[in-house]
N, C-alpha and C. Protein backbone atom coordinates (compact mmCIF):
# COMPACT_ATOMS: atom_id res chain seq x y z
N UNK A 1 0.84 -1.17 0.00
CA UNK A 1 0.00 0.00 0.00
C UNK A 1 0.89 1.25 0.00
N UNK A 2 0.62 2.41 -0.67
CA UNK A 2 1.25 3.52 -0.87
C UNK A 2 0.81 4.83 0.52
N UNK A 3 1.58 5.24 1.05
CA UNK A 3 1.82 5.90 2.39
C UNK A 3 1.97 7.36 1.62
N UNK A 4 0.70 8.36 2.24
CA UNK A 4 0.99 9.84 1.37
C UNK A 4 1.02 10.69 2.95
N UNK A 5 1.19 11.78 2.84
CA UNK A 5 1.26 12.61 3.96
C UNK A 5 0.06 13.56 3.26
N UNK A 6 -0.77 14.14 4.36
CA UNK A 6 -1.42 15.55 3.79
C UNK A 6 -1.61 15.98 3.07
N UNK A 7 -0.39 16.69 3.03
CA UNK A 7 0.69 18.06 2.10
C UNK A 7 0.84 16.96 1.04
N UNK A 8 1.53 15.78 0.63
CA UNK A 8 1.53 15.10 -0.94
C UNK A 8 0.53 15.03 -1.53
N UNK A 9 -1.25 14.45 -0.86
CA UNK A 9 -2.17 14.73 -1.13
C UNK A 9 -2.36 16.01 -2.14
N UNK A 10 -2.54 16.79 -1.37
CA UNK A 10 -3.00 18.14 -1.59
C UNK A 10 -2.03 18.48 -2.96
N UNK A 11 -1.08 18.68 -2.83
CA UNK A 11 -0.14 18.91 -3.93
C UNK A 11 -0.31 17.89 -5.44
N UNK A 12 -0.55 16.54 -5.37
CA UNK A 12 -0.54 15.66 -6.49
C UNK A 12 -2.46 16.33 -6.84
N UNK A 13 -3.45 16.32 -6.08
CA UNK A 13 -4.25 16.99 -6.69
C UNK A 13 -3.84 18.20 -7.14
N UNK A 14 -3.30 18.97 -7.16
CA UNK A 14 -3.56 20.50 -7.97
C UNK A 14 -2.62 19.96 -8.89
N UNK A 15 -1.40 19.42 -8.67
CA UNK A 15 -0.57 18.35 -10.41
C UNK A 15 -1.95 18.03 -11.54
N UNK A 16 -2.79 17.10 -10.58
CA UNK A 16 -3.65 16.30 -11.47
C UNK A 16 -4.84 17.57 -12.02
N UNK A 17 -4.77 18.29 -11.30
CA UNK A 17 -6.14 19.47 -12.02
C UNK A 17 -5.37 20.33 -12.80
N UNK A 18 -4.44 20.54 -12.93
CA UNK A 18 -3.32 21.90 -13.89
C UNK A 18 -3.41 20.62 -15.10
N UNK A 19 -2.75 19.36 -15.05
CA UNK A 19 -1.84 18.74 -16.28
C UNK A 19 -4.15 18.67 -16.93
N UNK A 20 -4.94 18.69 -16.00
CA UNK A 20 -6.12 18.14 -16.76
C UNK A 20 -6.68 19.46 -17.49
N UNK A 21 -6.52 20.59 -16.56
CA UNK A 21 -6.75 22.13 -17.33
C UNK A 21 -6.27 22.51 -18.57
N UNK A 22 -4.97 22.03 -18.79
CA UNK A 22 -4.36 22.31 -20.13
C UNK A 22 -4.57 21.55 -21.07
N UNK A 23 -4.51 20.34 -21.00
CA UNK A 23 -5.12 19.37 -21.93
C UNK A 23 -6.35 19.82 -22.51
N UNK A 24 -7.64 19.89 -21.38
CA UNK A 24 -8.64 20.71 -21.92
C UNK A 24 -8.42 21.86 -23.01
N UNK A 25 -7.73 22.40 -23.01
CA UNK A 25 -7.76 24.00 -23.08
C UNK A 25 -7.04 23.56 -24.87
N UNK A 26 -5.88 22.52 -24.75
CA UNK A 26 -5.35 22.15 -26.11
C UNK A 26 -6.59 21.18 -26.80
N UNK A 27 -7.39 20.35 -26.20
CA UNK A 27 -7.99 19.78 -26.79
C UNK A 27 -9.52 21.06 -27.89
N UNK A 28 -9.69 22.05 -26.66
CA UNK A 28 -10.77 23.09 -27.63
C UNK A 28 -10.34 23.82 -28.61
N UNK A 29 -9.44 24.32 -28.30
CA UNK A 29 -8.32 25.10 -29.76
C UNK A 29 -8.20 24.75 -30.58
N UNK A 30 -8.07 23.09 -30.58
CA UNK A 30 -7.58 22.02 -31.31
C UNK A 30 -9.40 22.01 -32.66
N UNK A 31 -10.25 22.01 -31.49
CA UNK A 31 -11.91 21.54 -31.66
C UNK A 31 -12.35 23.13 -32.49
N UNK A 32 -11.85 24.41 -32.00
CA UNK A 32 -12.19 25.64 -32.53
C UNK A 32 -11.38 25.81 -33.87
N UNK A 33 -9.95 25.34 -34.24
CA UNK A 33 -9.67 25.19 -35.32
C UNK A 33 -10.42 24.31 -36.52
N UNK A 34 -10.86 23.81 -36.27
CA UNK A 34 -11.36 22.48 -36.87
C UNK A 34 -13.16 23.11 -37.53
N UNK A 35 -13.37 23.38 -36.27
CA UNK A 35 -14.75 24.07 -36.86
C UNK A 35 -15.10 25.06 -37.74
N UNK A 36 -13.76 25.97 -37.50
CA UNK A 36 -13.49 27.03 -38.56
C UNK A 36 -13.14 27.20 -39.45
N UNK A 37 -11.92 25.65 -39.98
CA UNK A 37 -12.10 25.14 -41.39
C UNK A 37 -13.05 24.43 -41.69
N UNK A 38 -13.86 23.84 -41.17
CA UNK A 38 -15.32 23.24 -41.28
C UNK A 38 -15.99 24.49 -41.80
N UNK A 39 -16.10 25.57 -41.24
CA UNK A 39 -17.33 26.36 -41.59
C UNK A 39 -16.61 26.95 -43.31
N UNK A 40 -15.34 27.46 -43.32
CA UNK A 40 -14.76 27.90 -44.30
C UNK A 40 -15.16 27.04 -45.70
N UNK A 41 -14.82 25.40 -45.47
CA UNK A 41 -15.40 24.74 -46.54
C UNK A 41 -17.03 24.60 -46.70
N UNK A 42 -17.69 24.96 -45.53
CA UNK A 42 -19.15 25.01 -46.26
C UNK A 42 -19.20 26.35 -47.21
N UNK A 43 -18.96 27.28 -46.52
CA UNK A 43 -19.48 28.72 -47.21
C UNK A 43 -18.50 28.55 -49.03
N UNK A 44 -17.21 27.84 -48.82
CA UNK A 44 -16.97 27.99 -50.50
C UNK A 44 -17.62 26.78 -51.48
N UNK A 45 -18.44 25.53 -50.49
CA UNK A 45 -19.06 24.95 -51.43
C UNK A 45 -20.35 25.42 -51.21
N UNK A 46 -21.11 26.36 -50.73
CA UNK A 46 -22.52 26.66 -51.19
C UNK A 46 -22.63 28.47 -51.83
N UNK A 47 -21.45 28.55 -51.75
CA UNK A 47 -21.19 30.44 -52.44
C UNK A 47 -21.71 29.98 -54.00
N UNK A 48 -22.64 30.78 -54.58
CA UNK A 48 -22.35 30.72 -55.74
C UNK A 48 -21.13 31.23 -56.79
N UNK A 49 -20.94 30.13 -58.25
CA UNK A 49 -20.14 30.46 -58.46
C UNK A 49 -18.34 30.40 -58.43
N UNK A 50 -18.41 29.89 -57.64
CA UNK A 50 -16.92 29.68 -56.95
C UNK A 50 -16.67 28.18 -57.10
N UNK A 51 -17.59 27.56 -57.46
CA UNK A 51 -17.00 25.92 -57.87
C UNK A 51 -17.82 25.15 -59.04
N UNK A 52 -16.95 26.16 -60.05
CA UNK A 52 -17.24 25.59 -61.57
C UNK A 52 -16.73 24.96 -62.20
């Protein structure tokens, strides 16, 4: 069995909520890029004109 003190507690949670905050944060950027070449290719395949 693994033996923590308090203070290791406390500390490996705010590790585990920072490394999970950023991940988040790369995973939406990641999700907001994506949507915005998503939207870019709808508007040039329903523009008229532009794909003859």
């Amino acid at each position: 069995m693994i033996t923590m003190s308090l203070a290791e507690i406390a500390t490996l949670g705010t590790q585990i909520a920072t490394h999970g905050a950023i991940r988040a944060s790369e995973m939406v950027s990641d999700d907001i890029f994506e949507l915005m070449i998503a939207i870019a290719i709808l508007v040039y395949e329903t523009y008229p004109g532009t794909n003859q």
